[in-house]
N, C-alpha and C. Protein backbone atom coordinates (compact mmCIF):
# COMPACT_ATOMS: atom_id res chain seq x y z
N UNK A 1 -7.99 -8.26 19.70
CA UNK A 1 -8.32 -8.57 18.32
C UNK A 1 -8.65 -7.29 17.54
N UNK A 2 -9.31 -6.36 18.26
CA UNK A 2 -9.99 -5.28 17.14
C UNK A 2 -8.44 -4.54 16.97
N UNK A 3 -7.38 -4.53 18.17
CA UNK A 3 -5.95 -3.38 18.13
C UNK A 3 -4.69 -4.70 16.90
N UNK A 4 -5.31 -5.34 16.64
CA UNK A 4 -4.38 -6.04 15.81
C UNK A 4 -5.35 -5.71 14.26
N UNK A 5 -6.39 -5.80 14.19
CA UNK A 5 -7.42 -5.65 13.09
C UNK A 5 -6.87 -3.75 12.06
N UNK A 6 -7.19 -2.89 13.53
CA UNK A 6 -6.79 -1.74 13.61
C UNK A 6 -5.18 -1.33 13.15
N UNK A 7 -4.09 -2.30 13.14
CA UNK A 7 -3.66 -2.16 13.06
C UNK A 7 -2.84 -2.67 11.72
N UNK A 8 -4.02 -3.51 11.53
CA UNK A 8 -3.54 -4.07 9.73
C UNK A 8 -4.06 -3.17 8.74
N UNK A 9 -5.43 -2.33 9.44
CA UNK A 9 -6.04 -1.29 8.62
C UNK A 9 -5.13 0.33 8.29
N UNK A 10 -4.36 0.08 9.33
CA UNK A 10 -3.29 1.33 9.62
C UNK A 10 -1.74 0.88 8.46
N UNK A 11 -1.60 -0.65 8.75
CA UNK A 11 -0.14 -0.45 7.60
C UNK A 11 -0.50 -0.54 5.94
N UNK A 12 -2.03 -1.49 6.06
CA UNK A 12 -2.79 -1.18 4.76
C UNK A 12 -2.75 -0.18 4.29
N UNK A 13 -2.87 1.00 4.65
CA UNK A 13 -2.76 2.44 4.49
C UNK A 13 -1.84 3.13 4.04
N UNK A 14 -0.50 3.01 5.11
CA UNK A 14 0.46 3.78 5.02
C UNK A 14 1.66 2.97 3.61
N UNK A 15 0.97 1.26 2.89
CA UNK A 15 1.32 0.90 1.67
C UNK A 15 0.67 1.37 0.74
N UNK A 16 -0.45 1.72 0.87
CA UNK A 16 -1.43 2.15 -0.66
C UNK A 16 -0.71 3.60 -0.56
N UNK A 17 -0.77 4.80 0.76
CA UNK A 17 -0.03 5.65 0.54
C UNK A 17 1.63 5.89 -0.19
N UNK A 18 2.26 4.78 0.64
CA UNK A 18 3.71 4.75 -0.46
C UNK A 18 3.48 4.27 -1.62
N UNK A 19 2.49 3.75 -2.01
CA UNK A 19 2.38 3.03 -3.42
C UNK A 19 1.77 4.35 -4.67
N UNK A 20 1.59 5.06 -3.70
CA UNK A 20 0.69 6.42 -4.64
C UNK A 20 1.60 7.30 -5.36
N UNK A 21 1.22 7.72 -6.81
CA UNK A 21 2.28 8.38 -7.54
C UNK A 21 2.36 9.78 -7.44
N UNK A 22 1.21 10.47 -7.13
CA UNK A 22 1.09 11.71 -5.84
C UNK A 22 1.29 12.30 -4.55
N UNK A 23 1.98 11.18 -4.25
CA UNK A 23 2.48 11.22 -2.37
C UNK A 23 3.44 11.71 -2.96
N UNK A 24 4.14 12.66 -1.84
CA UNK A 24 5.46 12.99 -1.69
C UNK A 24 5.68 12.50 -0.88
N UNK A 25 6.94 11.97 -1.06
CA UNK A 25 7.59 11.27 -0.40
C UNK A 25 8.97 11.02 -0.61
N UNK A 26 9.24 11.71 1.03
CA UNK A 26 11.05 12.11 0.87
C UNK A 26 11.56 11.69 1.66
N UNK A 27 11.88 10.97 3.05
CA UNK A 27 12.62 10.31 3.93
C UNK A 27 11.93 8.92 3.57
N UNK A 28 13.45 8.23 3.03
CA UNK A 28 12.25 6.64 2.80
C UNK A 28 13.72 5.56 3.89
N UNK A 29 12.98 4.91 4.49
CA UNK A 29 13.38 3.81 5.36
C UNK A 29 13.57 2.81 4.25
N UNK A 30 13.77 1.96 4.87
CA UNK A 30 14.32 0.38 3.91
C UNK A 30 13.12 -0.23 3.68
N UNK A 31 11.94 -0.36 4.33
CA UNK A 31 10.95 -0.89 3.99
C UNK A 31 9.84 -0.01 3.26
N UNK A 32 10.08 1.45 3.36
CA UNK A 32 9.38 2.04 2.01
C UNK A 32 10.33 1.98 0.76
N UNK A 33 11.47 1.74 0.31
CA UNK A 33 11.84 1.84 -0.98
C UNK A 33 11.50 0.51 -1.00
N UNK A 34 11.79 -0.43 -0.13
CA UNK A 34 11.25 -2.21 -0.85
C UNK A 34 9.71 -1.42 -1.78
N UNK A 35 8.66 -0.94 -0.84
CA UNK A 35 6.94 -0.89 -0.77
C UNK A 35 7.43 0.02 -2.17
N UNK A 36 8.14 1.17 -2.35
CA UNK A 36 8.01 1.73 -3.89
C UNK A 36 8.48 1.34 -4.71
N UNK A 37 9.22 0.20 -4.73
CA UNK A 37 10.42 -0.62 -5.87
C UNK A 37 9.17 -1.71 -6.29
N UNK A 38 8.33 -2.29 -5.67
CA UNK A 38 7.55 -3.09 -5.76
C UNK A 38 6.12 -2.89 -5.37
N UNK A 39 5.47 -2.37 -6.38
CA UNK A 39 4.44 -1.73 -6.29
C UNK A 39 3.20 -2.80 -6.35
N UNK A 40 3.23 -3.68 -7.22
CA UNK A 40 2.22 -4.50 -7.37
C UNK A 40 2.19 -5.61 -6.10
N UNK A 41 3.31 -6.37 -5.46
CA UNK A 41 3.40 -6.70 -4.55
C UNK A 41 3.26 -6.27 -2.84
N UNK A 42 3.18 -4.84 -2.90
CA UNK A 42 3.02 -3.65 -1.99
C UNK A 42 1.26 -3.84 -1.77
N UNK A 43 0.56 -3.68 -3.33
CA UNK A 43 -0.69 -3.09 -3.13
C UNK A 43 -1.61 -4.65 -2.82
N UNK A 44 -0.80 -5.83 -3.29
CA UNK A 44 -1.66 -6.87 -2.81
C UNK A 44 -1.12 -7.19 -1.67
N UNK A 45 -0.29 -7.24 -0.69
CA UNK A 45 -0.33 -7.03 0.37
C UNK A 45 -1.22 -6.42 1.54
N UNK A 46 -1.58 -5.34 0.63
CA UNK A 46 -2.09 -4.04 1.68
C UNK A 46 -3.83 -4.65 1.56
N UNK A 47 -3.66 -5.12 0.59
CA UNK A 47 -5.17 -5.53 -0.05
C UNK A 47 -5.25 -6.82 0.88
N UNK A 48 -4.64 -8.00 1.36
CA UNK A 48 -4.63 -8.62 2.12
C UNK A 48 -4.87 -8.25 3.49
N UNK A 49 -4.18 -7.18 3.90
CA UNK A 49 -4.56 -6.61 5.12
C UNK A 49 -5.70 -6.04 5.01
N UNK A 50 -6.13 -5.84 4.18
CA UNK A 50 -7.81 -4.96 4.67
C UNK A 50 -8.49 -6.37 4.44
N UNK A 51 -8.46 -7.34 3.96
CA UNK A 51 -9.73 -8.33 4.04
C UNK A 51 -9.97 -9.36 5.26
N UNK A 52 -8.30 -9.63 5.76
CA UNK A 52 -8.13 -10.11 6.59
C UNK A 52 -8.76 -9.40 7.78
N UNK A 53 -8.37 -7.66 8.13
CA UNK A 53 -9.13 -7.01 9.28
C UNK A 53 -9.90 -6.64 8.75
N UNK A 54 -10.72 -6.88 7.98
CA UNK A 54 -12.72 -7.07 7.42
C UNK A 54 -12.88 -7.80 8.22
N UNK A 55 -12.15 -9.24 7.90
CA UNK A 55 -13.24 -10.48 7.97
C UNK A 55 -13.43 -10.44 9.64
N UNK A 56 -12.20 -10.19 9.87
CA UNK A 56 -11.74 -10.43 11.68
C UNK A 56 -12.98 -9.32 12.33
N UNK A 57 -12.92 -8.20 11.66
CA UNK A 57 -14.06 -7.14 12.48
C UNK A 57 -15.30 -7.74 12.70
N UNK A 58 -15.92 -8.24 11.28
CA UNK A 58 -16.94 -8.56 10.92
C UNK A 58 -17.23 -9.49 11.83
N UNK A 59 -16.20 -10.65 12.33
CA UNK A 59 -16.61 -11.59 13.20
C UNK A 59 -16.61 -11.14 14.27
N UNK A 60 -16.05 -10.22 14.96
CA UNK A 60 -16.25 -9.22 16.09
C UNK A 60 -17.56 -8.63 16.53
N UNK A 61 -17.86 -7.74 15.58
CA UNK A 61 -18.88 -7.10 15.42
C UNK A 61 -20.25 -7.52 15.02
N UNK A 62 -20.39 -8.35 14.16
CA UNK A 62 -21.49 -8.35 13.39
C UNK A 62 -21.22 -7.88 11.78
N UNK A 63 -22.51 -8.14 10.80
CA UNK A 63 -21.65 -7.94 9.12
C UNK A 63 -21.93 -6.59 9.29
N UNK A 64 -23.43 -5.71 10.00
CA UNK A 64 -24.05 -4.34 9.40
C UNK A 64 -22.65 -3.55 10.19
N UNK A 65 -23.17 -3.78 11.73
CA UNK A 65 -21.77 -2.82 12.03
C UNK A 65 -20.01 -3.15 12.23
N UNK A 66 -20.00 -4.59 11.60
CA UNK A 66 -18.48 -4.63 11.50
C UNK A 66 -17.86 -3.61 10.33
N UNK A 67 -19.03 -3.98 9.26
CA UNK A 67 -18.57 -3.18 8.03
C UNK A 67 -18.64 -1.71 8.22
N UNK A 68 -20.07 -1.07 9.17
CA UNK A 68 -19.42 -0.11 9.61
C UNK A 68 -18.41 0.88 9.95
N UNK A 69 -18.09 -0.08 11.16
CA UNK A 69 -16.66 -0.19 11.72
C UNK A 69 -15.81 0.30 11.09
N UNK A 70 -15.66 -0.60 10.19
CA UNK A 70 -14.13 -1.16 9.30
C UNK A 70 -14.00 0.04 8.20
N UNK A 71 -15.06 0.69 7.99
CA UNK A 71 -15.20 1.57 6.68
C UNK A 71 -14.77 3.02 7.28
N UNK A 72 -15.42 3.30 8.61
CA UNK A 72 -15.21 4.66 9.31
C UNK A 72 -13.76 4.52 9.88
N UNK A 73 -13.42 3.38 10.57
CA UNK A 73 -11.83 3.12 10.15
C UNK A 73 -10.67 3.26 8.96
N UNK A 74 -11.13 3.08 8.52
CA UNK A 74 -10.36 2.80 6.85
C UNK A 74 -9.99 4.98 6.52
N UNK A 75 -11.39 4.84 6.34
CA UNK A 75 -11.71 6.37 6.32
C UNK A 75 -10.83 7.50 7.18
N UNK A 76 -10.95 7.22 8.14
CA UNK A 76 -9.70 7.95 9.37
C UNK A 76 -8.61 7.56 9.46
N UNK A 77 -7.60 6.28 9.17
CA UNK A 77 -6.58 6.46 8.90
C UNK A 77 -6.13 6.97 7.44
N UNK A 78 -6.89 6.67 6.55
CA UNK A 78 -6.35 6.89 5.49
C UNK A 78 -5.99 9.06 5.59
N UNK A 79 -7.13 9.38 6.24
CA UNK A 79 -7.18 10.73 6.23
C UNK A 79 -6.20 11.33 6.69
N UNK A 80 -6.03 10.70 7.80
CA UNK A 80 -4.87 11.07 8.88
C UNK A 80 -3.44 11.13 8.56
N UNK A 81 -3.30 9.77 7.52
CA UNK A 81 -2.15 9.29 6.96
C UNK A 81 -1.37 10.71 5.67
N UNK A 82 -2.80 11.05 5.16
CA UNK A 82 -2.53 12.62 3.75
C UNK A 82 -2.20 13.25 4.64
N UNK A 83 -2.78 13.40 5.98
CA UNK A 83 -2.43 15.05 6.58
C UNK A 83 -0.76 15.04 7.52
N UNK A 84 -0.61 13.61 8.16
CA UNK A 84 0.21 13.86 8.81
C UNK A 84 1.25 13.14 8.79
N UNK A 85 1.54 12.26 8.02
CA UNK A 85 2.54 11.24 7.22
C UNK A 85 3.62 12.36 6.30
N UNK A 86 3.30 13.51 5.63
CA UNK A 86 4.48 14.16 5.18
C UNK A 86 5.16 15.23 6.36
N UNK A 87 4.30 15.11 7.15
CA UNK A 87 5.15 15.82 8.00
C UNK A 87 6.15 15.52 9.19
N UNK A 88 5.87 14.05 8.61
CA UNK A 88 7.38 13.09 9.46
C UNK A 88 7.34 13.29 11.30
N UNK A 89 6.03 14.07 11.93
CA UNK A 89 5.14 13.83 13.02
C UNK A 89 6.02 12.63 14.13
N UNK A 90 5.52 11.49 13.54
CA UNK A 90 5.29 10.49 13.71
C UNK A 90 5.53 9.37 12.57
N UNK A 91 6.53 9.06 13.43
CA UNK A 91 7.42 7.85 12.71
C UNK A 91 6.71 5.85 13.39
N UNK A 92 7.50 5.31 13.03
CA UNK A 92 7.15 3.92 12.98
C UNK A 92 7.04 3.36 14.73
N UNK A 93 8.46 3.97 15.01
CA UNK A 93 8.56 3.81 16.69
C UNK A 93 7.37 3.91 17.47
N UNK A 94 6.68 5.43 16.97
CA UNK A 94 5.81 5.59 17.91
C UNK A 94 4.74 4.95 17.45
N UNK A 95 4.59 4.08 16.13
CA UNK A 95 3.19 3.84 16.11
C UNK A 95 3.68 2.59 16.83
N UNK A 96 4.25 1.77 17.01
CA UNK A 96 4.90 0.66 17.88
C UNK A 96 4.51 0.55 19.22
N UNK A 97 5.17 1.51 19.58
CA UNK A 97 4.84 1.89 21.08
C UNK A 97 3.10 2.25 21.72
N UNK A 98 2.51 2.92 20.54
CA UNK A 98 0.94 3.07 20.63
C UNK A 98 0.14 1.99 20.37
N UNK A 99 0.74 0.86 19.95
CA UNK A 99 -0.53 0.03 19.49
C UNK A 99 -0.01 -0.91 20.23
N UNK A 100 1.40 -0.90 20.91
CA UNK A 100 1.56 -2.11 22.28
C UNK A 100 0.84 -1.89 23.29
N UNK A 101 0.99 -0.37 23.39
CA UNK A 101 -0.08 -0.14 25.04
C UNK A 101 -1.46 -0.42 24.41
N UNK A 102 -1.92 -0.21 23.67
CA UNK A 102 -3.12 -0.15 23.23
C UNK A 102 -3.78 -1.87 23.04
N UNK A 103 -2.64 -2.74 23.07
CA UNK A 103 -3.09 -3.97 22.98
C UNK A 103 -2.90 -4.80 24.36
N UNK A 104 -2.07 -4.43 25.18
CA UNK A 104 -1.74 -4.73 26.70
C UNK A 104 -3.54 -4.29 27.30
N UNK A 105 -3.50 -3.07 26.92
CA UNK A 105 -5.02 -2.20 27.71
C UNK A 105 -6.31 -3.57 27.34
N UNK A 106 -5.75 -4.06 25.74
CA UNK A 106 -7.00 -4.51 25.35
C UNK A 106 -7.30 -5.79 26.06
N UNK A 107 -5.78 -6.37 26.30
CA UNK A 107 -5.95 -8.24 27.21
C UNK A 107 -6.29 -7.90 27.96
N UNK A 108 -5.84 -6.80 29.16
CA UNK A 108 -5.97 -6.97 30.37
C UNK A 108 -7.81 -6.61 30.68
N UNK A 109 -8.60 -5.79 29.44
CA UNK A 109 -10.21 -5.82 30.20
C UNK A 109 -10.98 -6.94 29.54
């Protein structure tokens, strides 16, 4: 639950980032020109994903440190996303591949 939460907080992100009129942004896939052709539909989306992995943390956690949580989260991908999202790093595949193992790790303890 928290690697699916984590992981709505992560595409939340990388839409408010394509939605930004200051991003550069130069290799676009089919699902970032949809996210920049449609901006208002992009950002309530993304806005859906952060309330949805609020609410889900919050019931995880508790309200003081779900919100915690969810804020020092928010905070580090978004950061991560300015520094290492233009440098085309790390593409979609691998976040795929990281948040499957990462959710296999999470059923199996």
């Amino acid at each position: 639950m928290i690697t699916i939460s984590l992981l709505l907080i992560l595409l939340a992100s990388l839409v408010f980032y394509n939605t930004s009129k200051k991003a550069l942004l130069l290799y676009n896939s089919a699902i970032e020109i949809w996210i920049q052709v449609n901006k208002n539909y992009s950002k309530a989306i993304a806005l859906l994903f952060l309330i949805v992995s609020l609410l889900s943390i919050i019931l995880i956690f508790g309200f003081t440190s779900g919100i915690i949580f969810w804020l020092i989260s928010f905070i580090s991908f978004l950061s991560t996303i300015v520094i290492i999202y233009p440098l085309k790093i790390v593409n979609y595949k691998h976040l795929i591949i990281l948040f499957l193992i990462l959710l296999v790790l999470e059923l199996i303890t």
